[in-house]
Protein backbone atom coordinates (compact mmCIF):
# COMPACT_ATOMS: atom_id res chain seq x y z
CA UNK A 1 -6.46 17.31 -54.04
CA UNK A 2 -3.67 19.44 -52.96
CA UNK A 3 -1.67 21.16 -56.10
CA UNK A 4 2.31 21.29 -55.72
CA UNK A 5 3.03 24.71 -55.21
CA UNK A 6 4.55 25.30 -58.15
CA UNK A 7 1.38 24.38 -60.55
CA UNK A 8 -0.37 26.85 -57.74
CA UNK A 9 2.08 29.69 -58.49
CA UNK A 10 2.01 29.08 -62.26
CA UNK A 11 -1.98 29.55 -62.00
CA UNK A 12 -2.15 32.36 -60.30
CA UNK A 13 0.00 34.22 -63.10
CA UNK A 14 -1.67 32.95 -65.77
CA UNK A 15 -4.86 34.78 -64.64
CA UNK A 16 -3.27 37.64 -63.15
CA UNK A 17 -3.82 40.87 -64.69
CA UNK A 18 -0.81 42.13 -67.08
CA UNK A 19 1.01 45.12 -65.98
CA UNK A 20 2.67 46.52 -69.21
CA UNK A 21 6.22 48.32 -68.62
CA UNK A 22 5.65 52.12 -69.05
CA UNK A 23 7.17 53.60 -72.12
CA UNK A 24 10.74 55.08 -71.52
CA UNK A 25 10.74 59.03 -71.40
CA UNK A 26 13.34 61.56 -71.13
CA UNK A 27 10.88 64.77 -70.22
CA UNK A 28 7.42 62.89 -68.36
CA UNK A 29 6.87 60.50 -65.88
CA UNK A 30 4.48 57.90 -66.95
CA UNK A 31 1.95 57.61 -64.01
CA UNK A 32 -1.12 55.41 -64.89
CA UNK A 33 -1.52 53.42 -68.54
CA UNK A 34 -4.59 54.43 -70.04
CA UNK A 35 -5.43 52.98 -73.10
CA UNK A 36 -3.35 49.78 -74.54
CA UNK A 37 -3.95 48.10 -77.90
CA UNK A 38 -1.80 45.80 -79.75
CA UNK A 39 -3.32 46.41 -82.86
CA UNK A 40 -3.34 42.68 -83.40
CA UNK A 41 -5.72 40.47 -84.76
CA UNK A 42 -5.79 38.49 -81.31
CA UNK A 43 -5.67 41.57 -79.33
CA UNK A 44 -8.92 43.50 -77.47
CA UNK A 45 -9.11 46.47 -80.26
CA UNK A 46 -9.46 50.11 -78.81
CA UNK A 47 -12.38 52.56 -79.95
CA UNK A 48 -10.75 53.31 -82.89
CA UNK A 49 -12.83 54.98 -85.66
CA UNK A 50 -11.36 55.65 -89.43
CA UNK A 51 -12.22 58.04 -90.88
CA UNK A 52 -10.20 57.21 -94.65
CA UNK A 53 -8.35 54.57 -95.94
CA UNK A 54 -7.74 50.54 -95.36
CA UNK A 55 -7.38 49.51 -91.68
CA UNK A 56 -6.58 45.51 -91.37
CA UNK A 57 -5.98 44.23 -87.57
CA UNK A 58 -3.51 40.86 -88.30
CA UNK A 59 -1.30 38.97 -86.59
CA UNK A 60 2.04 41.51 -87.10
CA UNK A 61 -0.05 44.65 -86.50
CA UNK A 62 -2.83 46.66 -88.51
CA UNK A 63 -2.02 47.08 -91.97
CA UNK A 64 -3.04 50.91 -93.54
CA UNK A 65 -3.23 51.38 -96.81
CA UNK A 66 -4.44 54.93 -98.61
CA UNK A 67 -7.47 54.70 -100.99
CA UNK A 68 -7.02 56.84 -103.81
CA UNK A 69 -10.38 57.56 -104.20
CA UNK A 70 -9.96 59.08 -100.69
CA UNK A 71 -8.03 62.25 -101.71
CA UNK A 72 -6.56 62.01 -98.56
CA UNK A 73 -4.24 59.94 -96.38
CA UNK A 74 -6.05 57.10 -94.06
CA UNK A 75 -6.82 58.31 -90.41
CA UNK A 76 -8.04 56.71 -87.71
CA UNK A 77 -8.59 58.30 -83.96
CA UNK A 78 -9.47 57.12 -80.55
CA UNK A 79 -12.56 59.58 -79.33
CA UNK A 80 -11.17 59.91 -76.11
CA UNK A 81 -10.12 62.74 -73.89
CA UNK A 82 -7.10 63.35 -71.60
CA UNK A 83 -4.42 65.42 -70.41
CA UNK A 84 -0.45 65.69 -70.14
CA UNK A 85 0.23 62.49 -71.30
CA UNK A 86 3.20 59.51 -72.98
CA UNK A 87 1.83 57.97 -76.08
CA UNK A 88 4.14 55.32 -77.70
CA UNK A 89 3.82 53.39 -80.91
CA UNK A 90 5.87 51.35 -83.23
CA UNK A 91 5.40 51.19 -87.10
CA UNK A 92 6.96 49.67 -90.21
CA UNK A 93 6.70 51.37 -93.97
CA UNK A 94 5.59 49.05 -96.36
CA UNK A 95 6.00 51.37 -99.51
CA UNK A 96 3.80 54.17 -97.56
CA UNK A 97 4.85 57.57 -98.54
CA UNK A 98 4.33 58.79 -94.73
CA UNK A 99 2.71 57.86 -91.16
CA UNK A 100 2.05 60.23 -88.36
CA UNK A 101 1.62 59.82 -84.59
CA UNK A 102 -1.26 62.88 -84.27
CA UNK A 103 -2.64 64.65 -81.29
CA UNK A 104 -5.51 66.63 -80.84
CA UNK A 105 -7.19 69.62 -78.55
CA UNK A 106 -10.81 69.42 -78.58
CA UNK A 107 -11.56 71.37 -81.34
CA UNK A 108 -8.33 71.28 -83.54
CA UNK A 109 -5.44 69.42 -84.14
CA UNK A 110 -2.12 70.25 -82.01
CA UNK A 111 0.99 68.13 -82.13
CA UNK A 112 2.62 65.44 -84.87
CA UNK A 113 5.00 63.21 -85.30
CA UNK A 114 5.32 62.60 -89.35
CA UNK A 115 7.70 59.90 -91.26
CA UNK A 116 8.77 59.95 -94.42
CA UNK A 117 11.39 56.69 -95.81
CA UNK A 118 13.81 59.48 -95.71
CA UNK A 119 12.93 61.89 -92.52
CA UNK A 120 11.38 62.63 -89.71
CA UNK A 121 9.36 65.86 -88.26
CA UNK A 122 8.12 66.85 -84.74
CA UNK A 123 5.84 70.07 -84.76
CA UNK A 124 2.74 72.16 -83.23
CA UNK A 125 0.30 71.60 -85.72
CA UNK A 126 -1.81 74.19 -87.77
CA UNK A 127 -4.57 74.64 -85.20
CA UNK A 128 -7.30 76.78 -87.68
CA UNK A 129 -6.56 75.59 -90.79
CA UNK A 130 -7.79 78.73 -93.06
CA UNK A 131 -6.94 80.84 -90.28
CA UNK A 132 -3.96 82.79 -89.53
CA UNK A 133 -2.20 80.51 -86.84
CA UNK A 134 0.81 78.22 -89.09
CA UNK A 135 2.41 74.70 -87.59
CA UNK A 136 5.32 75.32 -85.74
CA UNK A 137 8.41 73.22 -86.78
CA UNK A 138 10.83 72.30 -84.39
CA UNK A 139 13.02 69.21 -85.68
CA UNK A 140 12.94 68.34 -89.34
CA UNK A 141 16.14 65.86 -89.42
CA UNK A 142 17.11 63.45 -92.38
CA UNK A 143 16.84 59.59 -91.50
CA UNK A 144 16.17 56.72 -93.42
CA UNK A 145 13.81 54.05 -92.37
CA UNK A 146 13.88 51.16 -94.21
CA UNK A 147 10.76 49.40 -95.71
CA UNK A 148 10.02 46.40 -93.62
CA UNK A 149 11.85 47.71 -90.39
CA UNK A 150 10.11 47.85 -86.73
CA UNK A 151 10.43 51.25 -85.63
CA UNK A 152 9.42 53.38 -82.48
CA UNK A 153 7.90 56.93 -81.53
CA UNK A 154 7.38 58.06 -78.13
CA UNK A 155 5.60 61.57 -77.43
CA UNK A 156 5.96 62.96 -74.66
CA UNK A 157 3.33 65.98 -73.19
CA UNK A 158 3.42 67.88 -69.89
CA UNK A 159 2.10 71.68 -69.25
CA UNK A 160 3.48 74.10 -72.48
CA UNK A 161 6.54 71.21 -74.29
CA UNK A 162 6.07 68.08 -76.43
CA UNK A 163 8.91 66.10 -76.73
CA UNK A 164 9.41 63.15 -79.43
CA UNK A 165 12.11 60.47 -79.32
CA UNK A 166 12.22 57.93 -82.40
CA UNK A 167 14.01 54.50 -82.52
CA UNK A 168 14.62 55.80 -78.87
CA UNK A 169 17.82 58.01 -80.27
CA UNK A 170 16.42 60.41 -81.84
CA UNK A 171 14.67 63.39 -79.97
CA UNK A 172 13.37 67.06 -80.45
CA UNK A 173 11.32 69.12 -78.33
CA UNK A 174 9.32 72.68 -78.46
CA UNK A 175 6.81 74.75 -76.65
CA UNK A 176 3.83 76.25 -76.90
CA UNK A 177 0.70 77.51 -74.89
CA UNK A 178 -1.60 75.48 -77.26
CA UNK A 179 0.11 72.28 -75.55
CA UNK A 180 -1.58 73.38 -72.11
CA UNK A 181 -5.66 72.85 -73.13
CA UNK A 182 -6.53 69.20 -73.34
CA UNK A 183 -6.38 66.79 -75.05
CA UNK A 184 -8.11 64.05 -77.38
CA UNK A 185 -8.88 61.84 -80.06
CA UNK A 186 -5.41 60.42 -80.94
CA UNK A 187 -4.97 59.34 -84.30
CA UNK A 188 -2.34 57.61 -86.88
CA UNK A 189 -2.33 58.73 -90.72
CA UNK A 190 -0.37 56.46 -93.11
CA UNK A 191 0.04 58.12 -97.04
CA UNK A 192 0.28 55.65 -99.56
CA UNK A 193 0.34 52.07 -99.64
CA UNK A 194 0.93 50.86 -97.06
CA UNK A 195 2.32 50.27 -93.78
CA UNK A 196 2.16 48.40 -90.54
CA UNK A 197 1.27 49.85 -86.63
CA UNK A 198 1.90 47.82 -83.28
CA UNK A 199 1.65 48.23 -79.45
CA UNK A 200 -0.40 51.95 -78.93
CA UNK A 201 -0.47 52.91 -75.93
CA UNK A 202 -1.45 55.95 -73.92
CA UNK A 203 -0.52 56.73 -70.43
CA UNK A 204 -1.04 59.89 -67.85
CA UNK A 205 1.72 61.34 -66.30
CA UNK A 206 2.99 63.27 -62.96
CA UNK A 207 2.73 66.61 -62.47
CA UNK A 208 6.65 67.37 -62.55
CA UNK A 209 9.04 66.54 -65.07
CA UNK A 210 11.60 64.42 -64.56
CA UNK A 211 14.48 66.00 -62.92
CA UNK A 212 17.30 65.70 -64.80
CA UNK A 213 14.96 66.87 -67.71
CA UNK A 214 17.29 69.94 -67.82
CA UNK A 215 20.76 68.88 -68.62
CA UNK A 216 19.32 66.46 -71.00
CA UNK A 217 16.95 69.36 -72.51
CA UNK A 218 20.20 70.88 -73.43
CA UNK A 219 22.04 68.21 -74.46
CA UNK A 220 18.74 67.53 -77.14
CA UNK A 221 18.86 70.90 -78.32
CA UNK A 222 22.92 70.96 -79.26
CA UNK A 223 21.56 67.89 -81.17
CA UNK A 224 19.11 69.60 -82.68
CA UNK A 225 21.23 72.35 -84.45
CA UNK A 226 23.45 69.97 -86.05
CA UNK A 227 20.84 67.62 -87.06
CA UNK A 228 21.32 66.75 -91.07
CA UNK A 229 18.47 68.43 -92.52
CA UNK A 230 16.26 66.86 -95.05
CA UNK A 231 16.38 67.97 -98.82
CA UNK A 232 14.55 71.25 -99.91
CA UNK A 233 11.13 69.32 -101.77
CA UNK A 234 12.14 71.29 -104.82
CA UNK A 235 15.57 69.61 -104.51
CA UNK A 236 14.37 66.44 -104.11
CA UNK A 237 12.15 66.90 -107.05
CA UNK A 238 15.03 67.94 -108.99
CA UNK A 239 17.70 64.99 -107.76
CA UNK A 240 14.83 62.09 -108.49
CA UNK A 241 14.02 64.08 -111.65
CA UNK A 242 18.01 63.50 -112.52
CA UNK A 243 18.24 59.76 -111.04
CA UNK A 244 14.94 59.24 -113.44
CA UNK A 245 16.63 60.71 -116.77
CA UNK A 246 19.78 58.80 -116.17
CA UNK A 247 18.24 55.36 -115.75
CA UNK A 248 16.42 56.23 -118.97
CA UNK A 249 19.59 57.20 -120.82
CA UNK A 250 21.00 54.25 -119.88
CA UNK A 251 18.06 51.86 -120.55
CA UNK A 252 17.58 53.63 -123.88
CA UNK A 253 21.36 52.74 -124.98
């Protein structure tokens, strides 16, 4: 029995393999996708392995929730190994107190990508911990993100520069030789309780930048000198401290 083209053509996609749309960059040209995980119930998980906390695959994403017991913020990697690279993610705060997009060299950590309901950060991690080398800051900008709200990262890593866009608007970039040895074991971090991760994915990228990386490199760094900067955590302290003794003034009249 001969099938009407159409029913033939239907098929045929069905079963065809998916092709997922490359993350959009300003700095790296995403060459070949490498790892892709919806973090879905439904979905094909990746190698993950957490390390700390409460990891739930459901049908919105995987829900991450801190144990206090823990000490420490839930982590979870992908033992894997690669190069320059685009790695994209979207998350939603829950009531978390943070999540972090977090890269790795072999031995140490190197780059991050850190949320708060109330900023952002992009830096060069601490690579030796005890030692003498420090994290390198490069964009600490004030931004709220609303509990229960989709949002994006995209980072960004070719030769010596990381570069991080959030919500697709927001972008800072740096340097460093650290940024050149390879890499591995992605990982998120959510502190608190809880929040929400979708669509992971990692892909390699080509050898050059793109090539009006440039003019919009300096167009990201004006940005980056005006950006509002988050409150002092001493301040922050001291303005919830005040918010707190008000509201109790006033519920004690």
């Amino acid at each position: 029995m001969k099938l009407p083209l159409l029913s033939l053509l239907a098929f045929g996609a069905l079963f065809a393999p998916s092709h997922a749309a490359a993350p959009a960059t300003l700095f790296a040209q995403p060459d070949k996708e490498l790892i892709s995980d919806a973090l879905t119930a439904a979905s094909k998980p990746a190698e993950w392995k957490a390390a700390k906390g409460k990891w739930d695959r459901a049908e919105d994403g995987t829900h991450v929730e801190q144990i206090p017991a823990d000490n420490h913020g839930a982590a979870s990697r992908i033992t894997t190994k690669f190069q320059d690279c685009v790695v994209a993610v979207e998350f939603r705060l829950d009531g978390a107190n943070s999540i972090s997009l977090s890269i790795n060299s072999l031995k140490e950590h190197m780059a991050r990508v850190t949320i708060s309901p109330t900023a952002l950060r992009i830096q060069r991690d601490d690579s030796d911990h005890d030692g003498p080398d420090k994290a390198v800051l490069f964009l600490a900008q004030a931004e709220k993100f609303e509990p229960g709200t989709w949002h994006s990262i995209v980072l960004e890593m070719l030769g010596d520069t990381m570069v991080a866009t959030i919500d697709g608007k927001i972008s800072g970039f740096g340097s460093n030789d650290l940024f050149k040895l390879e890499k591995a074991n992605p990982g998120l971090t959510c502190g608190g309780k809880s929040a929400t991760f979708r669509n992971f994915s990692i892909w390699s990228v080509k050898a050059e930048p793109k090539a009006d990386w440039k003019a919009t490199s300096a167009k990201i760094a004006e940005a980056m000198k005006v950006a509002p900067q988050p409150p002092a955590p001493a301040a922050a302290a001291a303005a919830k401290g005040k918010v707190t003794g008000k509201a109790k003034a006033k519920a004690a009249k």
